[in-house]
N, C-alpha and C. Protein backbone atom coordinates (compact mmCIF):
# COMPACT_ATOMS: atom_id res chain seq x y z
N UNK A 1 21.40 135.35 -37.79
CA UNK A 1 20.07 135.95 -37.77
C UNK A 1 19.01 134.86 -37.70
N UNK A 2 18.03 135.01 -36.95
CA UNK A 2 17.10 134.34 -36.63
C UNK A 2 16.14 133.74 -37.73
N UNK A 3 16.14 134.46 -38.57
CA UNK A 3 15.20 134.83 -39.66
C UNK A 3 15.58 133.86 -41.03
N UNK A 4 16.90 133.76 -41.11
CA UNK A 4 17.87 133.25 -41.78
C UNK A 4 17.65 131.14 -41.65
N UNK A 5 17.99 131.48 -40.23
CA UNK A 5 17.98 130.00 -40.13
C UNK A 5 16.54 128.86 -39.91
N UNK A 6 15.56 130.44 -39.58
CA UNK A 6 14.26 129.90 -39.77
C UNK A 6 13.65 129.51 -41.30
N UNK A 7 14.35 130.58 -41.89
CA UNK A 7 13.87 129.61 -43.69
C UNK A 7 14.95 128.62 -44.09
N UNK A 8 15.77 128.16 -43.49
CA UNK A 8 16.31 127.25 -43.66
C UNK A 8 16.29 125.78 -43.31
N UNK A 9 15.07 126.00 -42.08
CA UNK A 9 14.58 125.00 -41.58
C UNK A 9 13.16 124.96 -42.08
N UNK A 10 12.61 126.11 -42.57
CA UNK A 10 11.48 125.78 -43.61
C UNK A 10 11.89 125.18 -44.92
N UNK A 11 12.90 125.42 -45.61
CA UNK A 11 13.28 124.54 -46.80
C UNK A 11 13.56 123.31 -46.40
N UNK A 12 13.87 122.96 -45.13
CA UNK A 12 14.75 121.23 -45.28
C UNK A 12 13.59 120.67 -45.26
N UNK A 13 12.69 120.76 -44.12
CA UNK A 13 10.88 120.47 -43.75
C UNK A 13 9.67 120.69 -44.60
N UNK A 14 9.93 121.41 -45.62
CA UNK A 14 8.88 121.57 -45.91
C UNK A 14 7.42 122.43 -45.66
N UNK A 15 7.86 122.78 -44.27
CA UNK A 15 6.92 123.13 -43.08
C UNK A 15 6.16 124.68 -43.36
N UNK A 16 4.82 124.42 -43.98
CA UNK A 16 4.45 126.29 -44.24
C UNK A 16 4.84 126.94 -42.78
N UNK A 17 5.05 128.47 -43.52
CA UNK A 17 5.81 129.31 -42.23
C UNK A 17 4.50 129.52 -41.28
N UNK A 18 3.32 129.70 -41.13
CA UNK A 18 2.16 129.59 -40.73
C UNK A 18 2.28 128.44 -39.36
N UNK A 19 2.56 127.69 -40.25
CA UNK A 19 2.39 126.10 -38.98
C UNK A 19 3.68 126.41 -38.34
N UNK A 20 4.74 126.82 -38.60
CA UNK A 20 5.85 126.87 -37.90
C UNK A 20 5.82 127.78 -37.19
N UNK A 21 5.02 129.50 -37.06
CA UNK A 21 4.87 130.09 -36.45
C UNK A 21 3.48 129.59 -35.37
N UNK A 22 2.29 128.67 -35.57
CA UNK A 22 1.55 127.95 -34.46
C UNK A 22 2.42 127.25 -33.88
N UNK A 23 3.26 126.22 -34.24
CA UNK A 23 4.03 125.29 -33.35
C UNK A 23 4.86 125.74 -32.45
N UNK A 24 5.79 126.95 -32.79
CA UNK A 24 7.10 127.10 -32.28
C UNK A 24 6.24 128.65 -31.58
N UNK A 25 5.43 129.43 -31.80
CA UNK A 25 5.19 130.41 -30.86
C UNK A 25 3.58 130.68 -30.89
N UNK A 26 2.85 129.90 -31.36
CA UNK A 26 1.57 129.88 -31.08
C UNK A 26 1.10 131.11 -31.93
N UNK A 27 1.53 131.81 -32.87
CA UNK A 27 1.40 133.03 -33.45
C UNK A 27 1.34 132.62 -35.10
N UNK A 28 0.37 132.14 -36.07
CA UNK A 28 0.76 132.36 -37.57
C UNK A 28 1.14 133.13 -38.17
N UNK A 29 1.31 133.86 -37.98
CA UNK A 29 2.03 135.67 -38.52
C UNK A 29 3.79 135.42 -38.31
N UNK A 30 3.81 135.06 -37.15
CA UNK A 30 5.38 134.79 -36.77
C UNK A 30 6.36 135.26 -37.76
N UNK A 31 6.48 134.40 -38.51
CA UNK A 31 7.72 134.18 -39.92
C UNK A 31 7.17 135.34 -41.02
N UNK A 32 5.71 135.81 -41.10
CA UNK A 32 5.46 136.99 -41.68
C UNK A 32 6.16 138.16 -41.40
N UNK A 33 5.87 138.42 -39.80
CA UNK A 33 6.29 139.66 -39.37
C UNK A 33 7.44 139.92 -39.32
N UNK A 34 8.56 138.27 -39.03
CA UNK A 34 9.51 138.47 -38.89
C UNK A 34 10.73 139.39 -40.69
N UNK A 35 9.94 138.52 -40.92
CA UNK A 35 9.81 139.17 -42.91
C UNK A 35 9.97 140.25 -43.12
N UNK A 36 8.78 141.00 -42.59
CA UNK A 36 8.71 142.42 -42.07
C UNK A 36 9.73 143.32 -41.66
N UNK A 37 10.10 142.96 -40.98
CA UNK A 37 11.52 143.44 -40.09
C UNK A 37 10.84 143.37 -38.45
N UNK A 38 9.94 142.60 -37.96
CA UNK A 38 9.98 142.48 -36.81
C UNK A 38 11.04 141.77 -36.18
N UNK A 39 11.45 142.23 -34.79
CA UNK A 39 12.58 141.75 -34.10
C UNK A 39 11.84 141.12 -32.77
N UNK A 40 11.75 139.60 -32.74
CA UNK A 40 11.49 138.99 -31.39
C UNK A 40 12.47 139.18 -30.61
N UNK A 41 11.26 138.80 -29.18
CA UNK A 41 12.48 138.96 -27.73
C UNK A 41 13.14 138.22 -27.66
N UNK A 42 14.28 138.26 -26.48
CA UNK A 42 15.22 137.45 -26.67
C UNK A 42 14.69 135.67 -25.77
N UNK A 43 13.76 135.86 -25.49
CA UNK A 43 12.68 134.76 -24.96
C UNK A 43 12.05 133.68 -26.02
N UNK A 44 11.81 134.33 -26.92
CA UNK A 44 11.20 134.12 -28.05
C UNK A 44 11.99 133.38 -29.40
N UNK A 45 13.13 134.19 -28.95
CA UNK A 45 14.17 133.84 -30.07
C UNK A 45 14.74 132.08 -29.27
N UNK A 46 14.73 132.47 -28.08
CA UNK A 46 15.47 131.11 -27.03
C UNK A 46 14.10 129.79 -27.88
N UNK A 47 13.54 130.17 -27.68
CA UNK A 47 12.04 129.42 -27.64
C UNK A 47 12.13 129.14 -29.02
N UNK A 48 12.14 129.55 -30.44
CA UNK A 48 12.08 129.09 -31.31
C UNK A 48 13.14 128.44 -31.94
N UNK A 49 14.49 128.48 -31.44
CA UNK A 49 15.55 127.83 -31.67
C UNK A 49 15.68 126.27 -30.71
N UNK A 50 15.01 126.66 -29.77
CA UNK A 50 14.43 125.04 -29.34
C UNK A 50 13.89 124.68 -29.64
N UNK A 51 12.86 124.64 -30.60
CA UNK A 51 12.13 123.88 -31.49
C UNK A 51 12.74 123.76 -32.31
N UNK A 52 12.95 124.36 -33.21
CA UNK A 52 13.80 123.82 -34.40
C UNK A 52 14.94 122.69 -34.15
N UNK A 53 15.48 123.05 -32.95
CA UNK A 53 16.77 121.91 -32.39
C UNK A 53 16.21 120.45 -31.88
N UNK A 54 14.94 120.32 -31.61
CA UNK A 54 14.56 119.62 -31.28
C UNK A 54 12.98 119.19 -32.06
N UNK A 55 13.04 119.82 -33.53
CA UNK A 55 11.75 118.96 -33.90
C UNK A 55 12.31 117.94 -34.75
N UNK A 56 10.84 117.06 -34.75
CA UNK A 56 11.23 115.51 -35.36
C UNK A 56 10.28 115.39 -36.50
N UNK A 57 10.63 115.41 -37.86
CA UNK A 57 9.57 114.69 -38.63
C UNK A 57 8.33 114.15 -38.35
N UNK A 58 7.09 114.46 -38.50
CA UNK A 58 6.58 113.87 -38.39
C UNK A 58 5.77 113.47 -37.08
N UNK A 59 6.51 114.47 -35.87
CA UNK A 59 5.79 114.53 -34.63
C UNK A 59 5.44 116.31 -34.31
N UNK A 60 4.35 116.99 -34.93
CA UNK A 60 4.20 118.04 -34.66
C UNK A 60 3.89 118.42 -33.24
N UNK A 61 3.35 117.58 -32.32
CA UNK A 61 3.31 118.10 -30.80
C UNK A 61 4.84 118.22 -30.19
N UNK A 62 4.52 119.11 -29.43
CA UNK A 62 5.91 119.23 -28.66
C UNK A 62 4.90 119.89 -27.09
């Protein structure tokens, strides 16, 4: 689950879910809604698992 491994990469980082939902989908709500029981597309889901696979400490642009 998507949702799952996204607070799991908010615990290792540190990273409020806010900034992780601007960085990884341009949306601060993101990790809220997903909370919620919102279900992203499968575009979305591609898209935020590449960020996470590929962020670096300390370099928030991507």
């Amino acid at each position: 689950m998507l949702i799952r491994k996204i607070e799991t990469f908010l615990r290792r980082t540190g990273m409020p879910p806010t900034k992780f939902g601007r960085l990884a989908t341009h949306d601060p709500r993101f990790v809220l809604d997903l909370r919620m029981g919102r279900t992203p597309r499968p575009h979305t889901e591609t898209r935020v698992e590449h960020f996470m696979n590929t962020y670096h400490e300390g370099h928030d642009a991507h």
